[in-house]
N, C-alpha and C. Protein backbone atom coordinates (compact mmCIF):
# COMPACT_ATOMS: atom_id res chain seq x y z
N UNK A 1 0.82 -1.19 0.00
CA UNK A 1 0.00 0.00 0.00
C UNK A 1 0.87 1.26 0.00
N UNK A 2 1.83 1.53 0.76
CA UNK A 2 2.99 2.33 0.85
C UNK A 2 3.59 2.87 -0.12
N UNK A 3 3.74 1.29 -0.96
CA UNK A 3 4.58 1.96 -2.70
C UNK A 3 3.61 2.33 -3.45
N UNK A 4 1.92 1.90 -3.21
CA UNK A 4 1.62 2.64 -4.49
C UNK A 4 1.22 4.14 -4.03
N UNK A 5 1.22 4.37 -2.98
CA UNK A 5 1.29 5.91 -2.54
C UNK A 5 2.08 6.33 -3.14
N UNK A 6 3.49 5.71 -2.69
CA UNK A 6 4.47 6.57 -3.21
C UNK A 6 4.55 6.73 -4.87
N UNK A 7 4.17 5.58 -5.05
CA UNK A 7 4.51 5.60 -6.73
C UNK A 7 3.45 6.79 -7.70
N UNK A 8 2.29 6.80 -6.95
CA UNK A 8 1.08 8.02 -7.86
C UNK A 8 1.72 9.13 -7.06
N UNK A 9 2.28 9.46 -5.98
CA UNK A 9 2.57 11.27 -5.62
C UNK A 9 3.71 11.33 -6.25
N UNK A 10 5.03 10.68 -6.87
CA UNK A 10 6.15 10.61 -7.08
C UNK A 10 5.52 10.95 -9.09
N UNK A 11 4.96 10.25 -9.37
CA UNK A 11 4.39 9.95 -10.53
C UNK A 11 3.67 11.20 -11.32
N UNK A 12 2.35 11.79 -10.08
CA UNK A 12 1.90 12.49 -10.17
C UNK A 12 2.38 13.66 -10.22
N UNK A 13 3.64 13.73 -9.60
CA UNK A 13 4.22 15.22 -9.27
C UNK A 13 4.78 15.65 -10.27
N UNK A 14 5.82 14.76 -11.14
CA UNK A 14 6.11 13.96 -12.39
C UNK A 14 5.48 14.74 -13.29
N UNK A 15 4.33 13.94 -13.06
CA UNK A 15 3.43 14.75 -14.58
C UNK A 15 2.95 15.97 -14.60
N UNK A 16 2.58 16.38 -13.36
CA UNK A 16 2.21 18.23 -13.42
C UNK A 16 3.51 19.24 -13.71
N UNK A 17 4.40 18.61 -12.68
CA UNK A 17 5.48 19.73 -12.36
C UNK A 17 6.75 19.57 -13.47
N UNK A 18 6.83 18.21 -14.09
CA UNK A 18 8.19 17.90 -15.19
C UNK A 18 8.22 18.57 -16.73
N UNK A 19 9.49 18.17 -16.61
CA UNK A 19 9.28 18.21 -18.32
C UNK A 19 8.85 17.49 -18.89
N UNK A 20 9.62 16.95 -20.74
CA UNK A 20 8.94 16.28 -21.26
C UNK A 20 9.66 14.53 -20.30
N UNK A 21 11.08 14.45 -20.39
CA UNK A 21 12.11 13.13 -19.45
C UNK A 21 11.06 12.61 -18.48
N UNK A 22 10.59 13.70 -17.60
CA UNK A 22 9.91 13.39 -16.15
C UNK A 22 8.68 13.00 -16.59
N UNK A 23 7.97 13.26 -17.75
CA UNK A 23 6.68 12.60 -17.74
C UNK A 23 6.89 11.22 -18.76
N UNK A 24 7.71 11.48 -18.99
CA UNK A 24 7.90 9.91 -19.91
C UNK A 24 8.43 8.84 -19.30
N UNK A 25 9.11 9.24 -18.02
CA UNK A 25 9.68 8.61 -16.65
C UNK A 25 8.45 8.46 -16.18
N UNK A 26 7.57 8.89 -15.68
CA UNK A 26 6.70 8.47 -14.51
C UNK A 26 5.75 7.81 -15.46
N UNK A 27 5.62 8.09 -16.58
CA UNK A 27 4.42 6.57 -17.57
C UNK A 27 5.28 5.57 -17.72
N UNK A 28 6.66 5.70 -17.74
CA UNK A 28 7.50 3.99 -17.77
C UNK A 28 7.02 3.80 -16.35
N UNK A 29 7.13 4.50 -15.19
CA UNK A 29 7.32 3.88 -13.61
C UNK A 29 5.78 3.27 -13.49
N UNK A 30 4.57 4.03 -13.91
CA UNK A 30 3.38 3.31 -13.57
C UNK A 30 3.53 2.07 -14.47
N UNK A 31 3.18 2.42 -15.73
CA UNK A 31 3.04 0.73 -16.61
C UNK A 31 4.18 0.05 -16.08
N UNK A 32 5.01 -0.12 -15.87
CA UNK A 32 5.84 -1.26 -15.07
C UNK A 32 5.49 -1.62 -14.18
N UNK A 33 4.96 -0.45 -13.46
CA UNK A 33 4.42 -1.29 -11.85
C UNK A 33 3.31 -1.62 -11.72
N UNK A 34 2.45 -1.48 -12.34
CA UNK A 34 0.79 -1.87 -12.23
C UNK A 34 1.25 -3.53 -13.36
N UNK A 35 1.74 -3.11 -14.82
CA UNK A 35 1.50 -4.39 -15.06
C UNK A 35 1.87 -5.42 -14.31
N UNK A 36 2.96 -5.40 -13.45
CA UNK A 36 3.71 -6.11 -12.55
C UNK A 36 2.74 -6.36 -11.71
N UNK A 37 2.10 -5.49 -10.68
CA UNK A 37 1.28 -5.42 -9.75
C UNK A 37 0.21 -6.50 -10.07
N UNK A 38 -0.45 -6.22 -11.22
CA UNK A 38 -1.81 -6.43 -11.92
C UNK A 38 -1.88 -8.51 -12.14
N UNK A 39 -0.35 -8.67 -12.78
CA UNK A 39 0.02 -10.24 -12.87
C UNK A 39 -0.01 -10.85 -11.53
N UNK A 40 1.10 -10.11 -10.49
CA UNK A 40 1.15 -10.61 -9.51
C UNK A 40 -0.10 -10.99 -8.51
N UNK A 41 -0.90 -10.10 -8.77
CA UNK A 41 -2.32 -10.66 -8.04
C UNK A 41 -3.19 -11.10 -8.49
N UNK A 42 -3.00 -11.37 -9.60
CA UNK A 42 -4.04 -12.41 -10.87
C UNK A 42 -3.68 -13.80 -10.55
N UNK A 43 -1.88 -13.56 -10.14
CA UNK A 43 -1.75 -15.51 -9.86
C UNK A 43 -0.23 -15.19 -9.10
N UNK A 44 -0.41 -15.94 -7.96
CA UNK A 44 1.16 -15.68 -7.26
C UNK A 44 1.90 -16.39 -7.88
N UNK A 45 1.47 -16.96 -9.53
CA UNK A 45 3.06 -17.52 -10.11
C UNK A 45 3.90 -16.58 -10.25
N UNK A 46 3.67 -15.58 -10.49
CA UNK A 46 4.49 -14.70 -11.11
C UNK A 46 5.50 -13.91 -10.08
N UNK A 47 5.19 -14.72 -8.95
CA UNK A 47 6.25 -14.22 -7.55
C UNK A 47 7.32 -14.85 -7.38
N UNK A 48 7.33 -15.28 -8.35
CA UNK A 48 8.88 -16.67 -8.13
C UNK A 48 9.69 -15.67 -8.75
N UNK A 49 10.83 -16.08 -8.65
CA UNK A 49 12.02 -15.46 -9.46
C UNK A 49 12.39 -15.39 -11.13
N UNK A 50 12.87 -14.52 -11.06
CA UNK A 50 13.30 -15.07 -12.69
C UNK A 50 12.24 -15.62 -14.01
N UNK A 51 10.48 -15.01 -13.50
CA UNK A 51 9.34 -15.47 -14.04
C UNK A 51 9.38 -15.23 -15.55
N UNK A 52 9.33 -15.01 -16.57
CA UNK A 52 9.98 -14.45 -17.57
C UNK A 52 8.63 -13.76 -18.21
N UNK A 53 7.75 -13.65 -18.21
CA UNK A 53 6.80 -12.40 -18.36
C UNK A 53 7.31 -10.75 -16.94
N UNK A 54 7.72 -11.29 -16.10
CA UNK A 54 8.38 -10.64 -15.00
C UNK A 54 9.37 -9.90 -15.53
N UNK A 55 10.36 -10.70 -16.25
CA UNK A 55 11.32 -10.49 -16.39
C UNK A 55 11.45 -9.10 -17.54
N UNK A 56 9.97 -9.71 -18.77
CA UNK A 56 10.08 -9.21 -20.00
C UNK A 56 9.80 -7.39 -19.68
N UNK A 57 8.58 -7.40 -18.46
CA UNK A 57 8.43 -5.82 -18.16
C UNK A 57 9.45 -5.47 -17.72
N UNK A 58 10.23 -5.86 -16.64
CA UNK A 58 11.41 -5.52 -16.19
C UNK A 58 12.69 -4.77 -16.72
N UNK A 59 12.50 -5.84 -18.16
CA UNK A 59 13.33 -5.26 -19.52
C UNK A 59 13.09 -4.26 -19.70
N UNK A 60 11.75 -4.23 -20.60
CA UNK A 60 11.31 -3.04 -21.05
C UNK A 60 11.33 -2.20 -20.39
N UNK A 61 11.24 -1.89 -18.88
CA UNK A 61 11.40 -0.90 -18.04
C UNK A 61 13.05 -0.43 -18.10
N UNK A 62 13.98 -1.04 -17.86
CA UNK A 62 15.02 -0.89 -18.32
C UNK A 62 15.50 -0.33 -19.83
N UNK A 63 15.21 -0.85 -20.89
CA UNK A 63 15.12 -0.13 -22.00
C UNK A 63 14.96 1.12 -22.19
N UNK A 64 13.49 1.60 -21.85
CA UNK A 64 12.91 2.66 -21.85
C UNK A 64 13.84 4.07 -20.86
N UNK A 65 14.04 3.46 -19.41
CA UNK A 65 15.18 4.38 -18.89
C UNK A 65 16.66 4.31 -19.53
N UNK A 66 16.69 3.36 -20.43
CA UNK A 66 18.18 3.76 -20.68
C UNK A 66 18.12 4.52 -22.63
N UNK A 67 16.91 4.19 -22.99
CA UNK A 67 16.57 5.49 -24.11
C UNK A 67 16.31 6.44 -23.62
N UNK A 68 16.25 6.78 -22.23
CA UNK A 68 15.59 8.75 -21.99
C UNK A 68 17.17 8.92 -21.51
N UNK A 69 17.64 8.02 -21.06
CA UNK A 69 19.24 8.88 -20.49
C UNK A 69 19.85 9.07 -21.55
N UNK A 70 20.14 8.18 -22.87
CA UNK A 70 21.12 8.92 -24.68
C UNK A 70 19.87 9.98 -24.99
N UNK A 71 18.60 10.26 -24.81
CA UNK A 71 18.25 10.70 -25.62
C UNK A 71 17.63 12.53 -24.90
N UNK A 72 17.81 12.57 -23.67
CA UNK A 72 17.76 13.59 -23.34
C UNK A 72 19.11 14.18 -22.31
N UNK A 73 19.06 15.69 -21.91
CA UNK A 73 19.90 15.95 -21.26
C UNK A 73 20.21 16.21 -19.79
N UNK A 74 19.13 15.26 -19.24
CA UNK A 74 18.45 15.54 -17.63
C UNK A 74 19.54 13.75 -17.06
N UNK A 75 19.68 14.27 -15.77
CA UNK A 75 20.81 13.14 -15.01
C UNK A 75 19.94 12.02 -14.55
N UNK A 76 19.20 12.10 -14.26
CA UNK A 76 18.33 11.05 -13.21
C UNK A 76 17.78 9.87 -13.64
N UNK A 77 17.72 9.75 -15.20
CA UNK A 77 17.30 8.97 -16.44
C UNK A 77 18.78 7.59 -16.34
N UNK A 78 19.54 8.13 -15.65
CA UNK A 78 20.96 7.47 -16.24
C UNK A 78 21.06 6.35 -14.85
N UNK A 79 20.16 7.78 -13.35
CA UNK A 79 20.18 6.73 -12.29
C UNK A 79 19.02 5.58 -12.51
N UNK A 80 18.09 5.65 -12.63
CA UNK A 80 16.63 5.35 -12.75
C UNK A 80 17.16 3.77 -13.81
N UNK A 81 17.94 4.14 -15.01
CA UNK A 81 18.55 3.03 -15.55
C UNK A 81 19.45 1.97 -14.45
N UNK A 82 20.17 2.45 -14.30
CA UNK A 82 20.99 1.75 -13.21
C UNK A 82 20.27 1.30 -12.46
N UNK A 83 19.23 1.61 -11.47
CA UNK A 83 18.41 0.85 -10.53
C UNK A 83 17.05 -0.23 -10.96
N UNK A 84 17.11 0.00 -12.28
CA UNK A 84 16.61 -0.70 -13.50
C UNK A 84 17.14 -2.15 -13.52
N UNK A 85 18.36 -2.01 -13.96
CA UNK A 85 18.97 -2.92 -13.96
C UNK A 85 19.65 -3.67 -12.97
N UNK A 86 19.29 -2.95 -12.13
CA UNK A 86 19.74 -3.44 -10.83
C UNK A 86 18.78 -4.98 -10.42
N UNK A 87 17.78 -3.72 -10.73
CA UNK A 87 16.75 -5.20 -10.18
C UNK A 87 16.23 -6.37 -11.05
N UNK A 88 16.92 -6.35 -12.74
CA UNK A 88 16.54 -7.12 -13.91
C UNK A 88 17.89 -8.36 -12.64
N UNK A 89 19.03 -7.92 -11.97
CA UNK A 89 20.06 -8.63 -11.87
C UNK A 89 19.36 -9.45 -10.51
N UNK A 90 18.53 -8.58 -9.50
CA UNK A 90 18.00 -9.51 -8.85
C UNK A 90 17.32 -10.68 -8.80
N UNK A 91 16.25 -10.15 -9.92
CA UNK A 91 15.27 -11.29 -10.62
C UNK A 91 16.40 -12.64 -10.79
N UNK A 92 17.36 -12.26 -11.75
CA UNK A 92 18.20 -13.41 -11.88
C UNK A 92 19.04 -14.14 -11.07
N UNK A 93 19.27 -13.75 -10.23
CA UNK A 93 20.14 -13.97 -8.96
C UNK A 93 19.38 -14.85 -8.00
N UNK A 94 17.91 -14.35 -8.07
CA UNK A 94 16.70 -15.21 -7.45
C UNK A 94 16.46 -16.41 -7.86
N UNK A 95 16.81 -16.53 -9.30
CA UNK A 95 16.61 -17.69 -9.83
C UNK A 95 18.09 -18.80 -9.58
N UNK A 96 18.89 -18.05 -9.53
CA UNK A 96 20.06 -19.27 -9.11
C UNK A 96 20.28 -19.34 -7.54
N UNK A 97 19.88 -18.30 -7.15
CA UNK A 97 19.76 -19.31 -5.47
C UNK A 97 18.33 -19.81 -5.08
N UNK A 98 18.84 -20.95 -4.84
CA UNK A 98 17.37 -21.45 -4.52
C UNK A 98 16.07 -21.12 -3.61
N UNK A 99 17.17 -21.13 -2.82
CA UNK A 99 16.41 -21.42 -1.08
C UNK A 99 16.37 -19.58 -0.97
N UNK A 100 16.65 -18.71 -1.55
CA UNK A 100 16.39 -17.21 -1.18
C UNK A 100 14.74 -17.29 -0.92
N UNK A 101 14.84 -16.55 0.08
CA UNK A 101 13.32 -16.49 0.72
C UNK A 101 12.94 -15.16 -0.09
N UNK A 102 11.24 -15.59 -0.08
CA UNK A 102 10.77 -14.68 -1.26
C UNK A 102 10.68 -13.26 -0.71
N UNK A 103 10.36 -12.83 0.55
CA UNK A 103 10.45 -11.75 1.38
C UNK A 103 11.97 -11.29 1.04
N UNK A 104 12.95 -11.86 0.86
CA UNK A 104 14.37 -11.25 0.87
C UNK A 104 13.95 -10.99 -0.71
N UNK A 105 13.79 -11.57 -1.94
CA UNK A 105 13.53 -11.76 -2.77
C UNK A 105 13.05 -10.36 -3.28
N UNK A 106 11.33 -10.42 -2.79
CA UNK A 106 10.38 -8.84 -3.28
C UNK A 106 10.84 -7.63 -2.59
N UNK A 107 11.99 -7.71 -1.23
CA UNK A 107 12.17 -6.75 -0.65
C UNK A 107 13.47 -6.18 -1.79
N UNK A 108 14.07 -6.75 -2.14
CA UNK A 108 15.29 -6.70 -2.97
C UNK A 108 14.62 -5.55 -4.47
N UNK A 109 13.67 -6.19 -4.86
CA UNK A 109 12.56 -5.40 -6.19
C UNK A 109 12.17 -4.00 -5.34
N UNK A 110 11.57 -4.33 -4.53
CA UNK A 110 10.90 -2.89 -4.01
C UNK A 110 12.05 -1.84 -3.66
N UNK A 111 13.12 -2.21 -3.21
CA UNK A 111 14.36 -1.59 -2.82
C UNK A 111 14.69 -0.25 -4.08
N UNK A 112 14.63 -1.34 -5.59
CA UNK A 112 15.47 -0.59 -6.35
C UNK A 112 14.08 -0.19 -6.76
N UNK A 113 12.97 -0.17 -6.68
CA UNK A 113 11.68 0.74 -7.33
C UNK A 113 11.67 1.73 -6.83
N UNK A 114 11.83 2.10 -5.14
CA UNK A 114 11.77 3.66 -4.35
C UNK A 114 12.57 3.96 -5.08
N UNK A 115 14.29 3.20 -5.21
CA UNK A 115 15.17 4.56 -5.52
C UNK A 115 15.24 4.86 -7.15
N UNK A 116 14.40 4.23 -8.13
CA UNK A 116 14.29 4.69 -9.17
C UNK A 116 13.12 5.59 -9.38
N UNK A 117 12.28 5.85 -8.39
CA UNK A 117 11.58 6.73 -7.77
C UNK A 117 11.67 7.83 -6.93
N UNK A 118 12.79 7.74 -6.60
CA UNK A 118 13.82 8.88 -5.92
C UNK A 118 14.01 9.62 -6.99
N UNK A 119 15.04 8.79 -7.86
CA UNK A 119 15.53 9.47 -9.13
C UNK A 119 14.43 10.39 -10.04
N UNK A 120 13.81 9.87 -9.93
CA UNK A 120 12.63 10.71 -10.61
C UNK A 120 11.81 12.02 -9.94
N UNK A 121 11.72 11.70 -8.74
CA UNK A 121 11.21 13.58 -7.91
C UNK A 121 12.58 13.82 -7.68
N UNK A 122 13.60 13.48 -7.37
CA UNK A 122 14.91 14.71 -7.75
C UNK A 122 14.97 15.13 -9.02
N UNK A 123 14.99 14.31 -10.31
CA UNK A 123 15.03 14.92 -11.23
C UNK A 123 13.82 16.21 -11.56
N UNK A 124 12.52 15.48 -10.86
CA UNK A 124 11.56 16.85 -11.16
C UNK A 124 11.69 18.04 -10.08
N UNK A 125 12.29 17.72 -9.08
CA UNK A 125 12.07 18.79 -8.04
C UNK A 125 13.85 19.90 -9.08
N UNK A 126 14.41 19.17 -9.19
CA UNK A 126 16.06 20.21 -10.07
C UNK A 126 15.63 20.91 -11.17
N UNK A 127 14.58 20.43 -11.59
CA UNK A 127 13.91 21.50 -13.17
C UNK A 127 13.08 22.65 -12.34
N UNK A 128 14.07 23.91 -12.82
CA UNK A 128 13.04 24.98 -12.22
C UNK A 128 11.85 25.48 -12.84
N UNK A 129 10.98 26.01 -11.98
CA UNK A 129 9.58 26.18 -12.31
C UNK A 129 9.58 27.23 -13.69
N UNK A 130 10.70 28.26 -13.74
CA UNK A 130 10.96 28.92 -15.17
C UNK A 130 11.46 28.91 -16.22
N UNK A 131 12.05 26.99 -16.21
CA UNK A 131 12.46 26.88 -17.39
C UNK A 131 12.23 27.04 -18.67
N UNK A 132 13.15 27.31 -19.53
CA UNK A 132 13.20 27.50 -20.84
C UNK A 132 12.48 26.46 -21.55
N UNK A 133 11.43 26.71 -23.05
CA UNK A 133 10.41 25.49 -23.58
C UNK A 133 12.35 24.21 -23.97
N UNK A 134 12.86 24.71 -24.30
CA UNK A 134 14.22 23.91 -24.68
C UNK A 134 14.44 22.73 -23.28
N UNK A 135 14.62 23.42 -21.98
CA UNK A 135 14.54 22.39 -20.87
C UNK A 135 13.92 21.91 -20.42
N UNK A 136 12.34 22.23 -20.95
CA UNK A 136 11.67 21.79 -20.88
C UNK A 136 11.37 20.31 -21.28
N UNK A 137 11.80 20.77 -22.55
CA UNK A 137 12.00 19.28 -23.57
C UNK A 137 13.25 18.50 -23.18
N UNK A 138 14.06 18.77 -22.75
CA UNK A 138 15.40 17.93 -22.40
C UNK A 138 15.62 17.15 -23.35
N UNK A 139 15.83 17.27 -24.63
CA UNK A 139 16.17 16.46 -26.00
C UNK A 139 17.23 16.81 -26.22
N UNK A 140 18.10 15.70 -26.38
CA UNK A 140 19.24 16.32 -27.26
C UNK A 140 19.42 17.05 -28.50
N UNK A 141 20.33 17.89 -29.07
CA UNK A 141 20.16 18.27 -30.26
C UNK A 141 18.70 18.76 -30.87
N UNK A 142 17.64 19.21 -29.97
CA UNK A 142 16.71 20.00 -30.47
C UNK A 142 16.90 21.19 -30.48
N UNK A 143 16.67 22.40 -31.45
CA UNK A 143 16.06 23.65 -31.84
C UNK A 143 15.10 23.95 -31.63
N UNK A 144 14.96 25.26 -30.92
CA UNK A 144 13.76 25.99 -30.88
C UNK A 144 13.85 27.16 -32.10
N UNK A 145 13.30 27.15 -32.61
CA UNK A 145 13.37 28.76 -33.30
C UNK A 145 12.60 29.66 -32.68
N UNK A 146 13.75 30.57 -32.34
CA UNK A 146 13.27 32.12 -32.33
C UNK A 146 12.32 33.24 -33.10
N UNK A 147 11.09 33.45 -33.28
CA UNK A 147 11.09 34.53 -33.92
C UNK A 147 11.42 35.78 -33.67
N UNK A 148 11.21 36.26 -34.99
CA UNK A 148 12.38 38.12 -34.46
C UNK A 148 11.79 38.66 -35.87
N UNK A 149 12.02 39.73 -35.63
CA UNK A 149 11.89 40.69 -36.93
C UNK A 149 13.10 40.83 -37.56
N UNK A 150 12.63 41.43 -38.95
CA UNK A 150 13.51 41.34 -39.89
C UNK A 150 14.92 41.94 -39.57
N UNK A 151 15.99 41.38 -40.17
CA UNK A 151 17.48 41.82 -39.60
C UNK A 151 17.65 42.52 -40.73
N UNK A 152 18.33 44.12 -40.54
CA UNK A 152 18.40 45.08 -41.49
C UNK A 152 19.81 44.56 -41.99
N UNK A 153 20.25 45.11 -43.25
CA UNK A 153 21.36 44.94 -43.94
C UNK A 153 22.31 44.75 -43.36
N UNK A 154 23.75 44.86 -43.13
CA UNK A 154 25.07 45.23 -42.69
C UNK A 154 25.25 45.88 -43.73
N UNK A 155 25.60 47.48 -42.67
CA UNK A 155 26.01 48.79 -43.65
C UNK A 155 27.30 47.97 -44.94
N UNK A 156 27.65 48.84 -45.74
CA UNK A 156 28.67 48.76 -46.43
C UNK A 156 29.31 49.33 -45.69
N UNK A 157 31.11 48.51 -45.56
CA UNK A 157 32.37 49.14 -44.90
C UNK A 157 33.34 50.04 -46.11
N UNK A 158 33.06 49.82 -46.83
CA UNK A 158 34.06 50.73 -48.04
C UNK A 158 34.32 49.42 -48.40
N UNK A 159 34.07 48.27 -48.35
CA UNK A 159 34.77 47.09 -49.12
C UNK A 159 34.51 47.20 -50.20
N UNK A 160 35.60 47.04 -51.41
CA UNK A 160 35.43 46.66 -52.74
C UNK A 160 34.49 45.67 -53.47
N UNK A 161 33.94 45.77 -54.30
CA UNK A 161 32.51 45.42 -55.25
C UNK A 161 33.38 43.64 -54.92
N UNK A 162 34.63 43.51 -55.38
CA UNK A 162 35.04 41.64 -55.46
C UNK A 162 35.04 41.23 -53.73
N UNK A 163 35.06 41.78 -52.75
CA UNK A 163 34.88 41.10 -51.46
C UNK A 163 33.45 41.23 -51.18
N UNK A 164 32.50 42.02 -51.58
CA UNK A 164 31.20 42.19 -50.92
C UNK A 164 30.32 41.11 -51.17
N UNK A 165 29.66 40.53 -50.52
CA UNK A 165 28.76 39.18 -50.78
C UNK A 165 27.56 39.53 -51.45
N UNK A 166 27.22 38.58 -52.40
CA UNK A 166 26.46 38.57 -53.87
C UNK A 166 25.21 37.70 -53.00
């Protein structure tokens, strides 16, 4: 009950207060965790280790944070990956020890979900409320264009008719 508090105010805050990183972060953090959520209480198979529908969101959750960290210019995308994968390594780790008790097991998952949930209200609480539409977007290599009014000539300097641009 705790995490999904945390996960809709962390989520939610996300989507009002972020840019574009922070809201594309907090729709990877819900669909990962509800579909997760949603299996897990449909059938406690999916509480074992190393379940591989488990595994496959897990991925994709991973994926997805490690396309917003190359593809934008915000830090927290790069942690959020890392704790991503942190826990794709638990899942597996679960599966080669046997006898790991499942409480050590889901506590290990929930561990790296707060702090890829951390990562995400630091990253939205560091974007200030007056950012630029550019930081807003946190894309790499995007342009905004400016409009402006027309730019008047550059006087003539006395340069000769063969240096002056045609």
């Amino acid at each position: 009950m705790t995490y999904n508090v945390v996960l809709l105010g962390v989520c939610g805050f996300a989507l009002l207060r972020g840019g574009r990183p922070e809201r594309i972060g907090a729709c990877i953090n819900l669909l990962g965790s509800y579909l997760t959520t949603g299996l897990r209480l449909a059938d406690s198979h999916f509480n074992t280790p190393a379940e591989i529908v488990i595994v496959v969101i897990d991925s994709s959750v991973t994926v997805g944070f490690f396309w917003l960290a190359i593809a934008t210019v915000r830090f927290w995308p790069i942690w959020a990956f890392g704790f991503a994968l942190a826990n794709i390594s638990t899942n597996v780790a679960g599966a080669w020890v046997p006898r790991m008790p499942l409480f050590a097991y889901l506590t290990g998952l929930g561990l790296y979900a707060y702090l890829a949930l951390g990562a995400l209200l630091l990253g939205t609480l560091y974007l200030p409320r007056s950012a630029s539409p550019w930081l807003r977007h946190g894309g790499r290599g995007v342009q905004f264009v400016v409009e402006s009014g027309p730019t008047p000539d550059p006087p003539d300097r006395g340069r000769p008719d063969a240096q002056r641009d045609n």
